[in-house]
Protein backbone atom coordinates (compact mmCIF):
# COMPACT_ATOMS: atom_id res chain seq x y z
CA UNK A 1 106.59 44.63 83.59
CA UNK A 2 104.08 44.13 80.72
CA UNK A 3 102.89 46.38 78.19
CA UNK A 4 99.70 45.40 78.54
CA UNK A 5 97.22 42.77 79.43
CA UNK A 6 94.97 40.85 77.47
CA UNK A 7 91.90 38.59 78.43
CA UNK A 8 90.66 35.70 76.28
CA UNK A 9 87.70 33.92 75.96
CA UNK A 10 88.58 31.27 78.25
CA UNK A 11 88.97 33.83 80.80
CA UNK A 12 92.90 33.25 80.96
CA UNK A 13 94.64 36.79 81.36
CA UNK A 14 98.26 36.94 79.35
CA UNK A 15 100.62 39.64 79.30
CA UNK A 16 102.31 41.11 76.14
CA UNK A 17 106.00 42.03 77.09
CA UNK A 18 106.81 43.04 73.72
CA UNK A 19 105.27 44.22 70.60
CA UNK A 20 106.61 44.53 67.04
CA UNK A 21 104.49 46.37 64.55
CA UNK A 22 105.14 46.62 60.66
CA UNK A 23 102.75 48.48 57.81
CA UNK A 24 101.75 45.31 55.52
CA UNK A 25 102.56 46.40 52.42
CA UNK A 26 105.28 48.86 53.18
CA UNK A 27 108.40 48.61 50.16
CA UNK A 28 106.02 47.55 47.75
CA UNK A 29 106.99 49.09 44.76
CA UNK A 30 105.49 47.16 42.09
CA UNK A 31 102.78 44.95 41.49
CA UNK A 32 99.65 44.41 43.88
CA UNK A 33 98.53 42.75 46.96
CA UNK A 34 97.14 39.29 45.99
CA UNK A 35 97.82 35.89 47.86
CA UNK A 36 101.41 35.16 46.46
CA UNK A 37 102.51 38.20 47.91
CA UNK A 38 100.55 37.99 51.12
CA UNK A 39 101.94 34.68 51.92
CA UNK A 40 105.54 35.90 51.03
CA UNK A 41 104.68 38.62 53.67
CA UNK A 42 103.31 36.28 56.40
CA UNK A 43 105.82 33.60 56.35
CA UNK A 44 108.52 36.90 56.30
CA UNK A 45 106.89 37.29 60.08
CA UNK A 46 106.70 34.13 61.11
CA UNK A 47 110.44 33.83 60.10
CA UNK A 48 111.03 36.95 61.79
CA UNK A 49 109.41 35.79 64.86
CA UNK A 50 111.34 33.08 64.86
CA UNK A 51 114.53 34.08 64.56
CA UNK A 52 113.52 36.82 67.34
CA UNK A 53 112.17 34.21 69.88
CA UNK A 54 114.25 30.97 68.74
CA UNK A 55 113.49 29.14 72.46
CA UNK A 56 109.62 29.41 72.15
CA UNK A 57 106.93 28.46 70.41
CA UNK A 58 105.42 30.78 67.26
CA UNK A 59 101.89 30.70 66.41
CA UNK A 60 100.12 32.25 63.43
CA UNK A 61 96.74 34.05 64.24
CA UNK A 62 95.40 33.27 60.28
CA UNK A 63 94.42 36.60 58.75
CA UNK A 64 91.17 37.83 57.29
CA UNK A 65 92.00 38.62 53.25
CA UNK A 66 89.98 40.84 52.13
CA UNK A 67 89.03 40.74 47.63
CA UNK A 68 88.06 44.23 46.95
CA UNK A 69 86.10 44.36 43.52
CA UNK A 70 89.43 45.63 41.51
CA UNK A 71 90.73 43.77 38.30
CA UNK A 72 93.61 41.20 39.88
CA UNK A 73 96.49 40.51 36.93
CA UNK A 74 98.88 37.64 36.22
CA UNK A 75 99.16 36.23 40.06
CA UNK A 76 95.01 36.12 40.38
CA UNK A 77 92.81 38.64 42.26
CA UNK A 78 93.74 41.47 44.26
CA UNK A 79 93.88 40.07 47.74
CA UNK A 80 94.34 42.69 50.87
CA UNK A 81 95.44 42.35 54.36
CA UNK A 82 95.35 44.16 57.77
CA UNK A 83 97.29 47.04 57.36
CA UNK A 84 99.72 46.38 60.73
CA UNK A 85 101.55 43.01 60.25
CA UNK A 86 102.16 42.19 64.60
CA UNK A 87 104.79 40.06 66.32
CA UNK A 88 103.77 40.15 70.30
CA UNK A 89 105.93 38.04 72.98
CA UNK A 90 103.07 36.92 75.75
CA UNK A 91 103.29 35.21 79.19
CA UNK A 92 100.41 33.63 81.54
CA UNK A 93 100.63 31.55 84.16
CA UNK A 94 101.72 27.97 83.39
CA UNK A 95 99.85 25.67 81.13
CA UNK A 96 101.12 22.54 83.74
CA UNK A 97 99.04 22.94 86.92
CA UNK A 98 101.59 20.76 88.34
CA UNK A 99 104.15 23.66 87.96
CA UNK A 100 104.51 26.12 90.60
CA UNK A 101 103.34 29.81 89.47
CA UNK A 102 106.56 31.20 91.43
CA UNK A 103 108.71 28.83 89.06
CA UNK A 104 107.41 28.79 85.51
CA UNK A 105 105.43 30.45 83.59
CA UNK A 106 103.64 29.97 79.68
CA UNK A 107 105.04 31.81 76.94
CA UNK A 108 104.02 31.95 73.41
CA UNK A 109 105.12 34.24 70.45
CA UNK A 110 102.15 35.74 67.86
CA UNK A 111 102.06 36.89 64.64
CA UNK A 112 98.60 38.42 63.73
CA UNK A 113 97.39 41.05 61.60
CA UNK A 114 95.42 44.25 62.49
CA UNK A 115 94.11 47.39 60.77
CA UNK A 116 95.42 49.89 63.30
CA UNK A 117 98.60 50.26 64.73
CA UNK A 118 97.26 50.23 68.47
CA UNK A 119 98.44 47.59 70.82
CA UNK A 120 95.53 44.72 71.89
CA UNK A 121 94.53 45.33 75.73
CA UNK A 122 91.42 43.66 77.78
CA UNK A 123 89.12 42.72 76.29
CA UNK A 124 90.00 44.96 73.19
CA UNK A 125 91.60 42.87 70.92
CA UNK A 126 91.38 40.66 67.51
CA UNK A 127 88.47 37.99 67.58
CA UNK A 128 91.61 35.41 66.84
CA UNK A 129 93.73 36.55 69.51
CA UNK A 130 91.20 36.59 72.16
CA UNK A 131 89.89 33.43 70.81
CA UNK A 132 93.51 31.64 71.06
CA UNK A 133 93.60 28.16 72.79
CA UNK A 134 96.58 28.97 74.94
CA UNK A 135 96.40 26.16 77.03
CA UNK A 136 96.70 24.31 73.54
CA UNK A 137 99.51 26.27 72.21
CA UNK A 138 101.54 27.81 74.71
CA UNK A 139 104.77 26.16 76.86
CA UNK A 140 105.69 26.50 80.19
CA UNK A 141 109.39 27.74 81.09
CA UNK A 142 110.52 27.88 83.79
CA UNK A 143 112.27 31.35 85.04
């Protein structure tokens, strides 16, 4: 059972069957957002994803940065993500037309950023995510 559906642009529906949300900059005790510590942060969920999902494929939905007019410091300007750092598991149909829907399916992990904690569904979702070339990115397994 899925948590929810999503549909892309393509028209391709795929399921999430789990969803891992983390605040961006939660534990940040000193310094300030900029784009040393924002990649440090993404490649810590990629990683993660990885490690969680070793047998299938993990795909990075790049992130908006945002450069708020503030004074940056020694490691450039103050650079700000999404506040929800997301890791979602997702399913479809298979890529392979070849396969048989009752044997395999697609599977691909995410790691996007959002600025709510609320879980993507329909046609409700980030412009990357529901942009995604699945048929591109995601491999079929077979169950």
């Amino acid at each position: 059972m899925s948590l929810t559906r999503v549909v892309l642009s393509s028209g391709r529906s795929i399921e999430l069957t789990e969803l891992r949300m983390s605040s961006t900059y939660a534990g940040m005790l000193e310094g300030y957002p900029c784009a040393p510590v924002n990649d440090m942060k993404i490649n810590a969920l990629i990683r993660g994803a990885q490690r969680a999902y070793p047998t299938r494929r993990v795909h990075l939905i790049p992130p908006p940065r945002d450069y708020p007019d503030q004074g940056g410091g020694a490691f450039g300007p103050v650079e700000v993500l999404p506040a929800v750092g997301c890791v979602g598991a997702f399913h479809s149909s298979p890529v392979d037309e070849s396969h048989d829907p009752a044997l395999y399916r697609s599977c691909l992990t995410l790691v996007w950023f959002q600025p709510t904690p609320a879980a993507p569904s329909g046609h409700e979702a980030d412009a990357g995510l529901l942009g995604l070339a699945w048929e591109e990115l995601a491999q079929d397994d077979e169950l």
